[in-house]
Each structure stands twice: as C-alpha cells, then as structure tokens.
C-alpha atoms as a PDB file:
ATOM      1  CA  UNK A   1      36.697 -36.721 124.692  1.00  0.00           C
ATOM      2  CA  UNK A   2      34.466 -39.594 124.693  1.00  0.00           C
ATOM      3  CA  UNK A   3      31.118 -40.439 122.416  1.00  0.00           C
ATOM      4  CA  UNK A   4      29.138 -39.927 124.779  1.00  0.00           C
ATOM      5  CA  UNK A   5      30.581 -36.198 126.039  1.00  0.00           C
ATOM      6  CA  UNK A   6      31.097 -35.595 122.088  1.00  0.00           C
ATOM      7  CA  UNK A   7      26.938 -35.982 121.535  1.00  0.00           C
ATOM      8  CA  UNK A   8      26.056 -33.969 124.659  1.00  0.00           C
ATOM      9  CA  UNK A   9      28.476 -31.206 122.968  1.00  0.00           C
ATOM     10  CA  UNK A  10      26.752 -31.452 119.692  1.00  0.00           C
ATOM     11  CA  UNK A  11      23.231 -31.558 121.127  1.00  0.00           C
ATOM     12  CA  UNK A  12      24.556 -28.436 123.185  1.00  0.00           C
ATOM     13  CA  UNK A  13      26.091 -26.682 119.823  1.00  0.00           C
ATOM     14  CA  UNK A  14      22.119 -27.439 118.222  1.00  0.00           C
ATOM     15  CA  UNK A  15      20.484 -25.733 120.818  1.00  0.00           C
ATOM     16  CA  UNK A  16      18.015 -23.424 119.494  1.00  0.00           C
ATOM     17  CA  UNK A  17      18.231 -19.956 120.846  1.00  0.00           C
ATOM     18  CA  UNK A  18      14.991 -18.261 120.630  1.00  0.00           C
ATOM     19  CA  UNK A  19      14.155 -13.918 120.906  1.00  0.00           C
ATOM     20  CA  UNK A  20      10.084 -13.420 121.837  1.00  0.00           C
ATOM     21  CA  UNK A  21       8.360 -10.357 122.752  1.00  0.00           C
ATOM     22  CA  UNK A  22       7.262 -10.289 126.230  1.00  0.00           C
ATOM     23  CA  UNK A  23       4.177  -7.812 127.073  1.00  0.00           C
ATOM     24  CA  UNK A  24       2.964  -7.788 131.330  1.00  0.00           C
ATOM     25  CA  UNK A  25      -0.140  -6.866 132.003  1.00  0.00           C
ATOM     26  CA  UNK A  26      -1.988  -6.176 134.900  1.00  0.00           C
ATOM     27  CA  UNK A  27       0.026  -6.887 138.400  1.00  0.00           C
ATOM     28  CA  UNK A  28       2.613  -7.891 135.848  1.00  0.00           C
ATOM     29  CA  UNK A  29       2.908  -4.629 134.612  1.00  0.00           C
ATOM     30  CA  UNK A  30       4.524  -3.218 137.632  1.00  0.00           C
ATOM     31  CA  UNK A  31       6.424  -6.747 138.970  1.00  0.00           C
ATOM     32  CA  UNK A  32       8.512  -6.415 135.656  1.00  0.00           C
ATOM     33  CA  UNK A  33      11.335  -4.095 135.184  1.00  0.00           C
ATOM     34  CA  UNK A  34       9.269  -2.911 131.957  1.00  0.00           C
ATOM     35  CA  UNK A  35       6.014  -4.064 130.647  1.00  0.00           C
ATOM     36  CA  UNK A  36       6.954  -5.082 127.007  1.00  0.00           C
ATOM     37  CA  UNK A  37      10.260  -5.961 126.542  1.00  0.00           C
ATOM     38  CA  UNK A  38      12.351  -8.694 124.143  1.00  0.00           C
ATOM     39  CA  UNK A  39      13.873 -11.813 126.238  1.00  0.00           C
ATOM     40  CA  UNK A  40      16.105 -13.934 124.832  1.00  0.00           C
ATOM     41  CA  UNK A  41      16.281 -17.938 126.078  1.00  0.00           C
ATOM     42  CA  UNK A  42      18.304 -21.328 125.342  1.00  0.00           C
ATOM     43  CA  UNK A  43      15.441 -23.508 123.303  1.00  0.00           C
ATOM     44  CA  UNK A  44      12.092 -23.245 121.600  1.00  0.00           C
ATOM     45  CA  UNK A  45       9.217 -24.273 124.394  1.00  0.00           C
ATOM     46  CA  UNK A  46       7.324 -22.054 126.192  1.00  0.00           C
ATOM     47  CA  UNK A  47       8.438 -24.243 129.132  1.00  0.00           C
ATOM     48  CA  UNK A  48      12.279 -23.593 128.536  1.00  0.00           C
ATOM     49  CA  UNK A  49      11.213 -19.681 127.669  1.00  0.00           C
ATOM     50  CA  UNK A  50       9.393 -19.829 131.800  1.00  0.00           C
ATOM     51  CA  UNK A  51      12.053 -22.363 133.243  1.00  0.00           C
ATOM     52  CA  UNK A  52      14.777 -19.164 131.820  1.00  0.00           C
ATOM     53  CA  UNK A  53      12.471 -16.329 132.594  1.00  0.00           C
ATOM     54  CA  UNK A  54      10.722 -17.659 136.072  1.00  0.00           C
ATOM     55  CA  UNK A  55      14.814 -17.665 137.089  1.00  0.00           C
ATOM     56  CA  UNK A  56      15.403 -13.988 136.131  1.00  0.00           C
ATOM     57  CA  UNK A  57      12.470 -12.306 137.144  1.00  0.00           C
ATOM     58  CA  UNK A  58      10.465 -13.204 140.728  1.00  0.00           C
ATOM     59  CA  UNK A  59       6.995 -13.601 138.983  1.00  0.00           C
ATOM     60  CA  UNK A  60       6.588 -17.519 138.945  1.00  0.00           C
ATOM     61  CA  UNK A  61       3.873 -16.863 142.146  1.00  0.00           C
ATOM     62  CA  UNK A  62       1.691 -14.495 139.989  1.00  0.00           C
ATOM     63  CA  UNK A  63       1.440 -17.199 137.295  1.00  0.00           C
ATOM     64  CA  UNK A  64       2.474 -20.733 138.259  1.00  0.00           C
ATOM     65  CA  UNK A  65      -0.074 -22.703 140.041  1.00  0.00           C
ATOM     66  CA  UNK A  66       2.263 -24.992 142.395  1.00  0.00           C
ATOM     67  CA  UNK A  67      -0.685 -26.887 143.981  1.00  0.00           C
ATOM     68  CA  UNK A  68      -4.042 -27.689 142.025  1.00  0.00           C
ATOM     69  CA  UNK A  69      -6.189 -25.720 144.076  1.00  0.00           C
ATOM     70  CA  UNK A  70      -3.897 -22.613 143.166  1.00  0.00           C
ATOM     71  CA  UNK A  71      -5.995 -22.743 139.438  1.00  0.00           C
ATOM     72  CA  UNK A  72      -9.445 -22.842 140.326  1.00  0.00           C
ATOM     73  CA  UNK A  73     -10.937 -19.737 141.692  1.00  0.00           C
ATOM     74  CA  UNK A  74     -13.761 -20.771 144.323  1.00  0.00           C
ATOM     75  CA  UNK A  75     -17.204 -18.931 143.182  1.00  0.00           C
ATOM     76  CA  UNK A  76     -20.216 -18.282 145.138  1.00  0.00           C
ATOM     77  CA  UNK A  77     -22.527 -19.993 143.124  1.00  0.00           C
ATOM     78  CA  UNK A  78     -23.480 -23.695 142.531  1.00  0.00           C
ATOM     79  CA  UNK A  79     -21.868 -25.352 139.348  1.00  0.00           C
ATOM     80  CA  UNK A  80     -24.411 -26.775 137.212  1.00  0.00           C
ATOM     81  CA  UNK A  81     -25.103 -30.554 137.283  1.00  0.00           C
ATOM     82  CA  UNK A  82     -23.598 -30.999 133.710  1.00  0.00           C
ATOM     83  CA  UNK A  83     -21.153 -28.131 132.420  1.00  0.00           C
ATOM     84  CA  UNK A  84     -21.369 -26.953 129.208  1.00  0.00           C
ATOM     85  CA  UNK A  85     -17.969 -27.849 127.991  1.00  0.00           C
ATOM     86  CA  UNK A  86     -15.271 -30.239 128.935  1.00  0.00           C
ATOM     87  CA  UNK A  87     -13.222 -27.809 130.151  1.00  0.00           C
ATOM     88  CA  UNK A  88      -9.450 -29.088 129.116  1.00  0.00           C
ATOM     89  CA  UNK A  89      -7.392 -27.610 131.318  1.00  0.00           C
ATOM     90  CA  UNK A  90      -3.214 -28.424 130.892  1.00  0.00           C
ATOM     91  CA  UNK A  91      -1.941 -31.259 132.979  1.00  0.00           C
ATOM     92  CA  UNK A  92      -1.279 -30.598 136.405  1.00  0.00           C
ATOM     93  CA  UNK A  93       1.626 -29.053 137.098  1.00  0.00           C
ATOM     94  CA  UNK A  94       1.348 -27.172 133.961  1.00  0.00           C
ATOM     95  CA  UNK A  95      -0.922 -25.087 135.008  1.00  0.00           C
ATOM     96  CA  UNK A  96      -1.100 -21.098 135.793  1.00  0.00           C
ATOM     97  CA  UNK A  97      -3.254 -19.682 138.358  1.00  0.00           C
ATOM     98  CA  UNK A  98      -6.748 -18.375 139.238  1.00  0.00           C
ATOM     99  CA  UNK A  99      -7.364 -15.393 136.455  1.00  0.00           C
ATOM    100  CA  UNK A 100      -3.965 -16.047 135.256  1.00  0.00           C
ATOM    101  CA  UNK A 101      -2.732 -16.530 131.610  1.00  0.00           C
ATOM    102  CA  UNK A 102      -0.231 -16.744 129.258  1.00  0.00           C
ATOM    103  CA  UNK A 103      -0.858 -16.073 126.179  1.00  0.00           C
ATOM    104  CA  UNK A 104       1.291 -17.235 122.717  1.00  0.00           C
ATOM    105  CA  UNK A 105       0.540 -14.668 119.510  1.00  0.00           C
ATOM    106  CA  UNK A 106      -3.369 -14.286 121.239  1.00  0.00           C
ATOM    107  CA  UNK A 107      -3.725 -17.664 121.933  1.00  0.00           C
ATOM    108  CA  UNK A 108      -4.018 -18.828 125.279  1.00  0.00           C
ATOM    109  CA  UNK A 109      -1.534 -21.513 126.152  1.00  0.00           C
ATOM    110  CA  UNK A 110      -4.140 -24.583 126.935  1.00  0.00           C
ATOM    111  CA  UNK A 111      -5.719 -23.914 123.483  1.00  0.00           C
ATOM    112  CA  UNK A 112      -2.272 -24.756 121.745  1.00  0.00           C
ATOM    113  CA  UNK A 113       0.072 -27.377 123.288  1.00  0.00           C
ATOM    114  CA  UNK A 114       0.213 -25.831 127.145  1.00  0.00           C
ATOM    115  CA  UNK A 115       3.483 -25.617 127.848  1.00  0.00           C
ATOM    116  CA  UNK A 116       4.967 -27.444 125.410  1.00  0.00           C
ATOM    117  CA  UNK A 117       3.992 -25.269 122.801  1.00  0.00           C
ATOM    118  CA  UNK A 118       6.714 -24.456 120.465  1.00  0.00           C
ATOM    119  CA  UNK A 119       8.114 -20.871 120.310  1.00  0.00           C
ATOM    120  CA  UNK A 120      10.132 -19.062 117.421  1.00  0.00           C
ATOM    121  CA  UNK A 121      11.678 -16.007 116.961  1.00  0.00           C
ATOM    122  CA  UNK A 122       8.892 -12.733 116.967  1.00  0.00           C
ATOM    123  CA  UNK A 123       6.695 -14.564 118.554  1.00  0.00           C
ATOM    124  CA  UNK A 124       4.433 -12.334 121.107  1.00  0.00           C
ATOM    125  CA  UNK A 125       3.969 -13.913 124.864  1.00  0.00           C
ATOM    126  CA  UNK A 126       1.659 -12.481 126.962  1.00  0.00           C
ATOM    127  CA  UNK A 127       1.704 -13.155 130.827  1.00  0.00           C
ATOM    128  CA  UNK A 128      -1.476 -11.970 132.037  1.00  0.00           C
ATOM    129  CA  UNK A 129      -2.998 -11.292 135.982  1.00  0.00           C
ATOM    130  CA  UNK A 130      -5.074  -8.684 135.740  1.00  0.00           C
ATOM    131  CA  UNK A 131      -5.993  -6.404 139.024  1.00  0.00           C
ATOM    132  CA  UNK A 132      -9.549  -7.267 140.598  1.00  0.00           C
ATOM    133  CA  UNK A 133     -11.247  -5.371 143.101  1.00  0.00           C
ATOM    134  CA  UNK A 134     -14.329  -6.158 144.649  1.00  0.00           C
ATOM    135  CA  UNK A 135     -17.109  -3.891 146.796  1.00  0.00           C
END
C-alpha cells in the first residue's frame, strides 16, 4: 500500500458518521416514506446529510433550487426602492426553493452556515414546503 492510499484509508477510517432526526412537512409529508424518521449519513454537514439523503429519497426538486430563479417567488407587487434588510441569502447553488426551507434545531439554514453548517448526532432537520392554495 502506498502513502498516499494509506492517508485516503485513514481519512476514510475518521469519517464521522452522523444519526439526525428528519421531520417532512407539508408536500414533504407525503413524498417521504414517513414524515419523521432518523437517517443515518457518512459526515457531519448538512451538505453531506442532502448529498446522502437527496440520493435515497426523490425530493431534491421540492427543495433544491438548481437555477437562481428557482428561489425567488415572483410577487404582484412593486419592491420598494430600498428594502428593509440586506437580505443574505446562501450562495448560489446553495440555495432551496421558493417557500422552501430547511431547517437545523429551528434555525433556518441561511441564518447558520447554509449548507455547510455542521451537524451532530440528535440534531433535528426540518425540510419544509408547505402546501399553498390560492382563490
């Protein structure tokens, strides 16, 4: 075995494996095979827990936004000239959709460190789109 194959097997051998609490709500309720549930996934990042979870369950296009224009919902109303907050949003490509969230121990993601916010075992996630109807 060589150096560099026997630090790639001790990296692998560190590898955090982290339990969370998953809860779906609204069209996530029924799109999961149960609305609260434990999933277990290789590493400590809310992005490893959706790269890992996104590949067993078929929900990535109720939450990811794949295309910028996928996060903004388009209003009927004028925007104000000057908005009364910045707004921070996660970088693109980090980003869920329109009405979406995901939400770490009742925090939404972009208030702690998007998705690279740091998971541990216990912790509650919340993947949120709720149902809207209109007139």
């Amino acid at each position: 075995m060589s150096a560099t194959e026997a630090e790639t097997a001790e990296r692998d051998d560190e590898r955090a494996v982290t339990t969370v609490d998953v809860k779906g709500t609204g069209r996530l309720y029924d799109a999961l095979p149960e609305h609260r549930f434990e999933y277990t996934f290789d590493g400590t990042t809310l992005r490893e827990f959706l790269d890992a979870f996104l590949e067993d369950h078929d929900v990535a296009d109720l939450l990811i936004a794949e295309e910028p224009e996928d996060a903004v919902a388009h209003g009927w109303a004028e925007p104000p000239e000057e908005l009364p907050d910045d707004f921070t949003a996660n970088p693109e490509g980090d980003r869920t959709r329109a009405y979406a969230r995901i939400a770490v121990n009742g925090h939404f993601n972009e208030h702690l460190d998007g998705f690279d916010t740091e998971l541990e075992d216990g912790d509650r996630v919340a993947l949120m789109y709720p149902f809207m109807f209109c007139c």
